[in-house]
N, C-alpha and C. Protein backbone atom coordinates (compact mmCIF):
# COMPACT_ATOMS: atom_id res chain seq x y z
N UNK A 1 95.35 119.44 38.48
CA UNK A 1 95.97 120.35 39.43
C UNK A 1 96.07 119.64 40.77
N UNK A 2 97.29 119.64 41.53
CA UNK A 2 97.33 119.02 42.67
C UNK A 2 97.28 120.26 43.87
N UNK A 3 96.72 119.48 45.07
CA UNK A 3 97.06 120.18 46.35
C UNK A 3 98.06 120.99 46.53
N UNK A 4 98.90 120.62 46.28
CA UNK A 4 100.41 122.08 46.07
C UNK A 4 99.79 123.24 44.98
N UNK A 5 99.67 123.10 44.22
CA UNK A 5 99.34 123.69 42.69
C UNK A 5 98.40 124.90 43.37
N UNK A 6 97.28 124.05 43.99
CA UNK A 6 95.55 124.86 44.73
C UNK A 6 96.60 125.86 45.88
N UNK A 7 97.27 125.56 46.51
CA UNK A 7 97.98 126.02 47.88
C UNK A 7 98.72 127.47 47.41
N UNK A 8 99.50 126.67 46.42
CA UNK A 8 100.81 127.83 46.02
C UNK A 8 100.21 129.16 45.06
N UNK A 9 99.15 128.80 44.35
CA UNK A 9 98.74 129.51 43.47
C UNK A 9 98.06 130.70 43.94
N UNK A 10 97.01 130.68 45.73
CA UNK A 10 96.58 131.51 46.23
C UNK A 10 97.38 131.58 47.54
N UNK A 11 98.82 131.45 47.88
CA UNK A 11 99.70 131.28 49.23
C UNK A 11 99.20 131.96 49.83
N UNK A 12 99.35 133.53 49.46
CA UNK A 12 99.23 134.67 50.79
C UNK A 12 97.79 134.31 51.38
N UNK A 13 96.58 133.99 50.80
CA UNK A 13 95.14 133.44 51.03
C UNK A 13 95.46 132.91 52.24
N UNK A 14 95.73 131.53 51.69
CA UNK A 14 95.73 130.18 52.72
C UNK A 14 96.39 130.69 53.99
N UNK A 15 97.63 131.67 53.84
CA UNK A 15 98.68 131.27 55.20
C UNK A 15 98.08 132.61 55.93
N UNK A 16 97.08 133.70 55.84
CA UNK A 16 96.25 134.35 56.34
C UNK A 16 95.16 133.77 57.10
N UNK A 17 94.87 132.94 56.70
CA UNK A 17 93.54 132.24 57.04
C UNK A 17 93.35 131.01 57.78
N UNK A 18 92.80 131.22 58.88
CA UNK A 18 92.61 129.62 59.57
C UNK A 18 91.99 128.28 59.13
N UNK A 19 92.58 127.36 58.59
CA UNK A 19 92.19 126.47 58.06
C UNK A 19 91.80 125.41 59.24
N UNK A 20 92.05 125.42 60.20
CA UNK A 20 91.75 124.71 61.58
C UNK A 20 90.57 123.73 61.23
N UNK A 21 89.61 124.36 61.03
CA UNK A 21 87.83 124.02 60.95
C UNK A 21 87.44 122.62 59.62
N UNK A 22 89.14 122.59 58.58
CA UNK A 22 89.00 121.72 57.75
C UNK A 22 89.89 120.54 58.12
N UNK A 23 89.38 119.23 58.29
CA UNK A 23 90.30 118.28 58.06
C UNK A 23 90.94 117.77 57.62
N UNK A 24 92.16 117.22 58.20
CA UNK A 24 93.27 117.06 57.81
C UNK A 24 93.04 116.21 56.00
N UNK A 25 92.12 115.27 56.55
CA UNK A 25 92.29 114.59 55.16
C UNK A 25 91.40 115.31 54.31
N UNK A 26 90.97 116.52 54.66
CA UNK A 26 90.33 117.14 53.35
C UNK A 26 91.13 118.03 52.70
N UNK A 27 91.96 118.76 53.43
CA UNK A 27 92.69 119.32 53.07
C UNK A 27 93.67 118.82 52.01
N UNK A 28 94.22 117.26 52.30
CA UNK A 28 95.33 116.62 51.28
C UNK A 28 94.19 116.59 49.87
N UNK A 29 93.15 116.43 49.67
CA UNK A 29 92.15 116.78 48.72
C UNK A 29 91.62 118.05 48.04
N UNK A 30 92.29 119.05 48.68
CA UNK A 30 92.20 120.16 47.75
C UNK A 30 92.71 120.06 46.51
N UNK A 31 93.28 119.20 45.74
CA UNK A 31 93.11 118.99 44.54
C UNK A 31 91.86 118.68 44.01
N UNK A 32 91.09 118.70 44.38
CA UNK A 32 89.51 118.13 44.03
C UNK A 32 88.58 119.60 43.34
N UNK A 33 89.58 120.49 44.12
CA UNK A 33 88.62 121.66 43.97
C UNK A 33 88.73 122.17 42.38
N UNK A 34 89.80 121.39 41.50
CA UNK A 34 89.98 122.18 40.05
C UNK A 34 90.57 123.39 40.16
N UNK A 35 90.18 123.91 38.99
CA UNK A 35 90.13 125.36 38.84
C UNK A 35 89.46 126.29 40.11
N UNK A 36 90.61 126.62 40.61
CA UNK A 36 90.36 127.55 41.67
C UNK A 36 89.77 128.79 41.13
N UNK A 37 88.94 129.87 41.55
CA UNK A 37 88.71 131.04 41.61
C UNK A 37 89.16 131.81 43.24
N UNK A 38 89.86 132.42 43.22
CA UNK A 38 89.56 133.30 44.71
C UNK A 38 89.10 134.85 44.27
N UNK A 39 87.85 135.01 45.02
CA UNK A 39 87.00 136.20 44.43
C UNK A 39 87.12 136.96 45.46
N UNK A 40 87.53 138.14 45.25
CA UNK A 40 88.46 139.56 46.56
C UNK A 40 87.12 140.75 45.84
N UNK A 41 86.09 141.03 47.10
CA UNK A 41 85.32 142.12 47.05
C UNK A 41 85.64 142.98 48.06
N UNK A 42 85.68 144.07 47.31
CA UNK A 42 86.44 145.61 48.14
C UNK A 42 85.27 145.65 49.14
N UNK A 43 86.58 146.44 50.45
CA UNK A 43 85.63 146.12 51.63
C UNK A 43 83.90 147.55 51.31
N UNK A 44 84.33 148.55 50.74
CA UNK A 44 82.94 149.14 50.37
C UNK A 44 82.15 148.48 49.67
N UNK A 45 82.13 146.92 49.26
CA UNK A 45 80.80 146.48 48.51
C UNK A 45 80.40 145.24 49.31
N UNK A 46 80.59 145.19 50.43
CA UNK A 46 80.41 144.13 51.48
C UNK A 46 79.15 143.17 51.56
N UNK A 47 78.13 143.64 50.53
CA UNK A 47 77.33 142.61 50.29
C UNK A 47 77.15 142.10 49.01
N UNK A 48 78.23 142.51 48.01
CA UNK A 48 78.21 141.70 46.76
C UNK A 48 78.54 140.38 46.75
N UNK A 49 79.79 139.68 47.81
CA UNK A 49 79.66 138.21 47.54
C UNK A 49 78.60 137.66 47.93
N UNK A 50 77.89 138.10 48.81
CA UNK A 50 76.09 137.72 48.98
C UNK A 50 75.25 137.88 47.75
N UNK A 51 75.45 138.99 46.42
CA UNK A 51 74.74 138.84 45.89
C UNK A 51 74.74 137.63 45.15
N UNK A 52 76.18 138.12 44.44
CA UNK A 52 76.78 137.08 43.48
C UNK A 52 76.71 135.23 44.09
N UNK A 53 76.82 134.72 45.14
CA UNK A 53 76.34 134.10 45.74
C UNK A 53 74.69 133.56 45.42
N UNK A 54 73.53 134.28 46.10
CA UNK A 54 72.50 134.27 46.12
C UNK A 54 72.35 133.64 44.31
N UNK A 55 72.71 134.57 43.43
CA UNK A 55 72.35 134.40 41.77
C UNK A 55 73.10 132.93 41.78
N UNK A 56 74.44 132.50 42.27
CA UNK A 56 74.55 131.29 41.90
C UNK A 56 73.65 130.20 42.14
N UNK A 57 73.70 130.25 43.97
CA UNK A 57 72.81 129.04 44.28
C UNK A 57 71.54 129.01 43.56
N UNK A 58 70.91 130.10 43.14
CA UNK A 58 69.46 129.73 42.62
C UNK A 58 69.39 128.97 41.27
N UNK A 59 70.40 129.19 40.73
CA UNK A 59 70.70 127.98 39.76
C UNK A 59 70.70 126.79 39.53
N UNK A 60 70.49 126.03 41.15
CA UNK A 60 70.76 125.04 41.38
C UNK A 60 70.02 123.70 41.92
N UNK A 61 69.84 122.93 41.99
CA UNK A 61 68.72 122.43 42.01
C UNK A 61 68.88 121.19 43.57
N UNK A 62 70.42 121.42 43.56
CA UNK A 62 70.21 120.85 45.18
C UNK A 62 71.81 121.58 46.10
N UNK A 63 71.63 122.04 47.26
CA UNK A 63 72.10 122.57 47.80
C UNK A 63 72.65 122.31 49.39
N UNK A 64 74.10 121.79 49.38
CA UNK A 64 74.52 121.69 51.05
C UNK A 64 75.16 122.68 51.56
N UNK A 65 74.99 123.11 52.87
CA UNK A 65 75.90 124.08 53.23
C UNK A 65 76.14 123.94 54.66
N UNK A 66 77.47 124.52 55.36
CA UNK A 66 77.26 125.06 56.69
C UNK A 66 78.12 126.19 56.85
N UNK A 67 77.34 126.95 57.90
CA UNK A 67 77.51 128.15 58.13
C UNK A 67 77.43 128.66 59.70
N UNK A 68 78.76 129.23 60.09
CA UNK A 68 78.63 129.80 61.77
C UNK A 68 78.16 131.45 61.39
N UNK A 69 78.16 131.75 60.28
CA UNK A 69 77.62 133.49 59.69
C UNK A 69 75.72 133.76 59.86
N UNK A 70 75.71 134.86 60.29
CA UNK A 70 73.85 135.08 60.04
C UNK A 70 73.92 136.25 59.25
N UNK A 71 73.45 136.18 58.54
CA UNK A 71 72.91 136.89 57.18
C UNK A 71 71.69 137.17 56.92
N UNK A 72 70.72 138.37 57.37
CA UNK A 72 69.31 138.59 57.43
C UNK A 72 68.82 138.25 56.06
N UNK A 73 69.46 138.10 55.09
CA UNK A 73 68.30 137.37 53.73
C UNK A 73 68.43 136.24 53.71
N UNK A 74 69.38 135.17 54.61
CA UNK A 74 69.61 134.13 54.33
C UNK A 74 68.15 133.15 54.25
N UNK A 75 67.21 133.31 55.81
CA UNK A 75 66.00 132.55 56.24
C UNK A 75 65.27 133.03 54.71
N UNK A 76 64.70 133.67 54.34
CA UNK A 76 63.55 134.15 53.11
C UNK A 76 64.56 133.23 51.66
N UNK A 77 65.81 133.46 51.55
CA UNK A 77 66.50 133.29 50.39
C UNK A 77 66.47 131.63 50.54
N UNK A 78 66.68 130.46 51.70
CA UNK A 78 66.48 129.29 51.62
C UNK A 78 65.17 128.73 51.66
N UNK A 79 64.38 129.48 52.29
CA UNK A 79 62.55 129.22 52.34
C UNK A 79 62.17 128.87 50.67
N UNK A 80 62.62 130.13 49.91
CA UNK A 80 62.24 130.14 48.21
C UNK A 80 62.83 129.35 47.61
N UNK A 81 64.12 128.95 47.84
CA UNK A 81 64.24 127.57 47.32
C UNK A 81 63.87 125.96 47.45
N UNK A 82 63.81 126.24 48.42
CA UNK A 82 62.82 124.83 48.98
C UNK A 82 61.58 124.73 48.55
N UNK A 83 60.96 125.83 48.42
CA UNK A 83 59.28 126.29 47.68
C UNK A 83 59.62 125.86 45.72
N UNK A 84 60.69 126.63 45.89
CA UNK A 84 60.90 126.20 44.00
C UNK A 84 61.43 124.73 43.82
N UNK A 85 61.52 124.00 45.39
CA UNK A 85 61.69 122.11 44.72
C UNK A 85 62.87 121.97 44.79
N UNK A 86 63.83 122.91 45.44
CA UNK A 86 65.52 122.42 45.27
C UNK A 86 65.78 121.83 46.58
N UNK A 87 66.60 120.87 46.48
CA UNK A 87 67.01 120.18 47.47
C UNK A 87 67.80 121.20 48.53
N UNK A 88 67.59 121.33 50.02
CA UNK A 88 68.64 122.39 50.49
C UNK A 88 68.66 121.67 52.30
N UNK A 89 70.58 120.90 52.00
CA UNK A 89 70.47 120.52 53.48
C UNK A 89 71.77 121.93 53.96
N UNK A 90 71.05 122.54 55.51
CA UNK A 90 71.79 122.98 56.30
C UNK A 90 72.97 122.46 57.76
N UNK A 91 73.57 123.10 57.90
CA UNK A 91 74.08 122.82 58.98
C UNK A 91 74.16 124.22 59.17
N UNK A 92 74.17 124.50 60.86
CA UNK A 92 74.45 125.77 61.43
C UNK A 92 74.81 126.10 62.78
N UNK A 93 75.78 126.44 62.90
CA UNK A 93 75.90 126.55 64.66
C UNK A 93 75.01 126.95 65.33
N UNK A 94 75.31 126.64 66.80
CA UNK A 94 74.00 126.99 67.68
C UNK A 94 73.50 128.86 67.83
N UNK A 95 74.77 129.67 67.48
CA UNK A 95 74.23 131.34 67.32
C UNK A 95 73.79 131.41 66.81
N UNK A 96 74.40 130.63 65.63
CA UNK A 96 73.38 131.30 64.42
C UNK A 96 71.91 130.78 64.22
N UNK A 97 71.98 129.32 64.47
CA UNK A 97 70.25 128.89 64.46
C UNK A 97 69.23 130.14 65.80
N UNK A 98 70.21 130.35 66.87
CA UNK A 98 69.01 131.22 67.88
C UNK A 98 69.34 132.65 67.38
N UNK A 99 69.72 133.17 66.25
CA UNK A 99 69.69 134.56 65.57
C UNK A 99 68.37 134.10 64.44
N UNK A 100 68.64 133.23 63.68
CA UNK A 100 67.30 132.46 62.61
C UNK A 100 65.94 132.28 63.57
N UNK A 101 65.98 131.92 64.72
CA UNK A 101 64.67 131.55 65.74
C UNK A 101 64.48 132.98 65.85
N UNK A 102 65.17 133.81 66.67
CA UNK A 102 64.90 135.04 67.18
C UNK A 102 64.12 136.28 65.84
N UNK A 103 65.33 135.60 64.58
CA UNK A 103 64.99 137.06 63.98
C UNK A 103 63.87 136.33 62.58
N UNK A 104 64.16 135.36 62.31
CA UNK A 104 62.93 134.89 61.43
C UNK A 104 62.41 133.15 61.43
N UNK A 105 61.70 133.05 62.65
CA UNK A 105 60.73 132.14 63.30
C UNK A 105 59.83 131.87 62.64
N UNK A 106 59.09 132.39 61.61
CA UNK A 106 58.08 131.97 60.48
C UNK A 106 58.59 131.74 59.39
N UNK A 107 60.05 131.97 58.95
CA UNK A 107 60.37 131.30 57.45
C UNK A 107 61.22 129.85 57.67
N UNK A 108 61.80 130.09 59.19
CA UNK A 108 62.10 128.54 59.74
C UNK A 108 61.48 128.02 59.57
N UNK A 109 60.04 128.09 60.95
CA UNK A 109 59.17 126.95 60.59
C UNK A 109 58.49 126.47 59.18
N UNK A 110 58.04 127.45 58.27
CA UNK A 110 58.00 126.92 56.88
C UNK A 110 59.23 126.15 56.29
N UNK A 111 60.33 126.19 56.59
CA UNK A 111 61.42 125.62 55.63
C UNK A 111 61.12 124.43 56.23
N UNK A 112 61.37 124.30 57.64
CA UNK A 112 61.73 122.77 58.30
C UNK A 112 59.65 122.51 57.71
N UNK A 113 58.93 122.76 57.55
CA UNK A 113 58.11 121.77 57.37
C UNK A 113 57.70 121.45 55.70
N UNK A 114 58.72 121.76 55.07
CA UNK A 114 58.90 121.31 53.48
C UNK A 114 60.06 119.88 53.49
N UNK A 115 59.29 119.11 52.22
CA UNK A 115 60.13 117.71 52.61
C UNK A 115 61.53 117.51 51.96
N UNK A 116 61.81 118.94 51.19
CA UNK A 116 63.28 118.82 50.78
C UNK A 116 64.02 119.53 51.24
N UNK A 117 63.77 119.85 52.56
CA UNK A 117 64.41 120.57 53.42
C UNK A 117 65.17 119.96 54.56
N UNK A 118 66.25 119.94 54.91
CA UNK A 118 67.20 119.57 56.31
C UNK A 118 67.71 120.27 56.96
N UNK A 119 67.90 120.57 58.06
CA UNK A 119 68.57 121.88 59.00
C UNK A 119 69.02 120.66 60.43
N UNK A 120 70.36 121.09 60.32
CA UNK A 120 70.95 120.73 61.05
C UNK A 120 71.79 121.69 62.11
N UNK A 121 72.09 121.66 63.47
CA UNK A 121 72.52 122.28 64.34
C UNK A 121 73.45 121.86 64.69
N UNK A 122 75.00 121.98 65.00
CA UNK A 122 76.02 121.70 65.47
C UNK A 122 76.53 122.66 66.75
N UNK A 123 77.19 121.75 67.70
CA UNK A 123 77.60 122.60 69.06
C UNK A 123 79.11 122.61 68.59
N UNK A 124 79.94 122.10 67.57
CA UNK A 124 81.09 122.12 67.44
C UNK A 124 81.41 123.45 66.84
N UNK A 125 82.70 124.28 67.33
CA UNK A 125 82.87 125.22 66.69
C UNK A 125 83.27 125.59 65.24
N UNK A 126 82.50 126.20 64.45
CA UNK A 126 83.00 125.86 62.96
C UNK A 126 83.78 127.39 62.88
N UNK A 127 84.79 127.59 61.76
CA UNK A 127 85.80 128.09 61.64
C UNK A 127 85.66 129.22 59.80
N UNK A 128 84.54 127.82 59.43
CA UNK A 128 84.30 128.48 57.77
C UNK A 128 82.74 128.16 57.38
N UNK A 129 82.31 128.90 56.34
CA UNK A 129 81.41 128.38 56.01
C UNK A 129 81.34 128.09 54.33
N UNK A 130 80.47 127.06 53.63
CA UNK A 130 81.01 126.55 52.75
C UNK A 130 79.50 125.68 52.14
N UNK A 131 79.19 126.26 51.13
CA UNK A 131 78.57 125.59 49.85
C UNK A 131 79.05 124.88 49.01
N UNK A 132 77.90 123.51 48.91
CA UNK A 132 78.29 122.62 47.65
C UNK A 132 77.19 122.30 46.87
N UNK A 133 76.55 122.51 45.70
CA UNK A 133 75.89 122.28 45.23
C UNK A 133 76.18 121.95 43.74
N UNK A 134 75.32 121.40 42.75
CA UNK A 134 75.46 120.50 41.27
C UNK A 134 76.07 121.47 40.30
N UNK A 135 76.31 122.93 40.56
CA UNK A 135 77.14 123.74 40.06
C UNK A 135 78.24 124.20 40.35
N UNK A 136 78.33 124.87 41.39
CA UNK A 136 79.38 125.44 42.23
C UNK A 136 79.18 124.73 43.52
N UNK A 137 80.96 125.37 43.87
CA UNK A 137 81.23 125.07 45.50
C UNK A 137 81.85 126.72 45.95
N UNK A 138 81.43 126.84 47.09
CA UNK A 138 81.83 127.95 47.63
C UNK A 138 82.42 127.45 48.76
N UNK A 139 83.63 128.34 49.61
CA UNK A 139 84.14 128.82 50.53
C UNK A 139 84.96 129.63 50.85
N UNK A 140 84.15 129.79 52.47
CA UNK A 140 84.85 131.26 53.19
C UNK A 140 85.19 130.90 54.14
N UNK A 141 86.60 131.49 54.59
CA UNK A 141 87.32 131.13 55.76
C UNK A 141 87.05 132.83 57.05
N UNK A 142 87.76 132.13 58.00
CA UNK A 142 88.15 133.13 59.38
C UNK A 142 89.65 133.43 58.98
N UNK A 143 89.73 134.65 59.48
CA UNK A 143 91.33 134.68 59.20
C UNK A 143 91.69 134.22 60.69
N UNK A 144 92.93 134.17 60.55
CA UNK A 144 93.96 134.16 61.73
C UNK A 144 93.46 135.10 63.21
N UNK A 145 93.21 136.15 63.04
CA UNK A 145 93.02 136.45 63.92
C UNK A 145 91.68 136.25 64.66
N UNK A 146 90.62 135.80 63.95
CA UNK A 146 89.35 135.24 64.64
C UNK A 146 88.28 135.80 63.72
N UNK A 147 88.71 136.66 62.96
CA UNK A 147 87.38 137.91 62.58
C UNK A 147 87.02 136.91 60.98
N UNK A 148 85.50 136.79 60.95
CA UNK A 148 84.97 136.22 59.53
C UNK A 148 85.73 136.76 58.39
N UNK A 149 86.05 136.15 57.22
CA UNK A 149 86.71 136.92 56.03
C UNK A 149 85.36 136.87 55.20
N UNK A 150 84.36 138.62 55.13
CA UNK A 150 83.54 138.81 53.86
C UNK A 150 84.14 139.06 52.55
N UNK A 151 85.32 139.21 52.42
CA UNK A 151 86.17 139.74 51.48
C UNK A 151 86.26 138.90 50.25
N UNK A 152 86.30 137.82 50.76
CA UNK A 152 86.97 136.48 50.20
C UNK A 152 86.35 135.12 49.78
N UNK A 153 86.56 134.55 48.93
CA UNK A 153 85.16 133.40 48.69
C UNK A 153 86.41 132.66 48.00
N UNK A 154 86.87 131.67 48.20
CA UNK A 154 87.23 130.52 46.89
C UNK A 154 85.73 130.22 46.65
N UNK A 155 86.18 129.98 45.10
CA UNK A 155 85.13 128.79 44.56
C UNK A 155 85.40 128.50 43.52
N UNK A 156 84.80 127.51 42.98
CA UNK A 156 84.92 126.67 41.96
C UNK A 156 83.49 125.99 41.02
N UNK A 157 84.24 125.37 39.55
CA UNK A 157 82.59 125.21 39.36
C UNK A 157 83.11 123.61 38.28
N UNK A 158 83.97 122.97 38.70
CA UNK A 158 84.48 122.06 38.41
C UNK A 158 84.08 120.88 38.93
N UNK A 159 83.77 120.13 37.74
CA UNK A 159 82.85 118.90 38.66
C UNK A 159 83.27 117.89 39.93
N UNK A 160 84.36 118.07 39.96
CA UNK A 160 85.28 117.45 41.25
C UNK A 160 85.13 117.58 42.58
N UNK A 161 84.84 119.49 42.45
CA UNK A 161 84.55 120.32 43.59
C UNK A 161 82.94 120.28 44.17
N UNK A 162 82.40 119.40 43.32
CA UNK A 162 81.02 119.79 43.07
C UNK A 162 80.47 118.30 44.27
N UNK A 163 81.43 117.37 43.83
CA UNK A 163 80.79 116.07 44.65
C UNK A 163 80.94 115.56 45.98
C-alpha cells in the first residue's frame, strides 16, 4: 500500500486534521503504516479508546510514545509497566509533565527511578500524540481547529508500522 492508497482511503480524516506536528519526510512514509485501521469512538464513550488502548500496550513488551494529552490513569498505567519489565520511553510536553508533577509526583518519581524507564520533556509544540511499540502503532491527531481529536485513533499492527 502506498502513501496515496493510506491518504485516499481515510481522505475526509486526514484533510480534517492537522498534520503540521508530522514531518514532511514522514509523512511521504505513510506507506509504512500497512494496513490502516481508523477507529471512530462515539463521542458518549470517550474513554474507550483509552481502554482499548491501555489492553493493547500491556501486551507489549517495549513501548515509545509522545504525548501533549494528560490522562489521569496514564502516571499508575506506565509505573506498572515498567514494574512488569517492559521497556517504556516517553516524551511529553512541558503541561503535561507539570499536570504528571502536580497530580501524580509519587508514580513519577518511581517510574523515572526504574532502569527501563525514559521520560523525556519537550518545549516544542506537539500537535499529536502517538505510540509505537513491538505490536501496534497508534495515532491521534488535533483537528484543524486546535481542539485534541478523542474520537479518533489510526492504528496499525503491521510490522512496518511497528519499526
Amino acid at each position: 500500500m502506498g502513501t496515496m492508497e493510506v491518504v485516499s482511503d481515510h481522505k475526509k480524516f486526514w484533510e480534517m486534521h492537522d498534520l503540521g506536528s508530522i514531518p514532511v519526510e514522514l509523512k511521504a512514509r505513510f506507506y509504512e503504516l500497512g494496513d490502516v485501521d481508523l477507529v471512530e469512538h462515539p463521542p458518549e464513550r470517550v474513554y474507550e479508546p483509552h481502554e482499548s488502548f491501555f489492553e493493547i500496550i500491556s501486551q507489549s513488551s517495549r513501548v515509545r510514545g509522545i504525548s501533549p494529552v494528560f490522562h489521569p490513569f496514564y502516571s499508575e498505567f506506565f509505573l506498572n509497566l515498567v514494574e512488569r519489565g517492559i521497556e517504556v520511553d516517553l516524551i511529553l510536553t512541558e503541561s503535561v509533565f507539570g499536570r504528571v508533577v502536580e497530580d501524580s509526583r509519587s508514580s513519577l518519581d518511581a517510574f523515572l527511578e526504574v532502569e527501563n524507564a525514559s521520560m523525556y520533556v519537550t518545549r516544542e509544540e506537539v500537535r499529536l500524540a502517538s505510540a509505537v511499540t513491538d505490536v501496534f502503532f497508534s495515532l491521534s491527531l488535533f483537528l484543524k481547529t486546535g481542539q485534541y481529536d478523542s474520537r479518533f485513533d489510526v492504528t496499525s499492527r503491521d510490522a512496518s508500522a511497528r519499526s
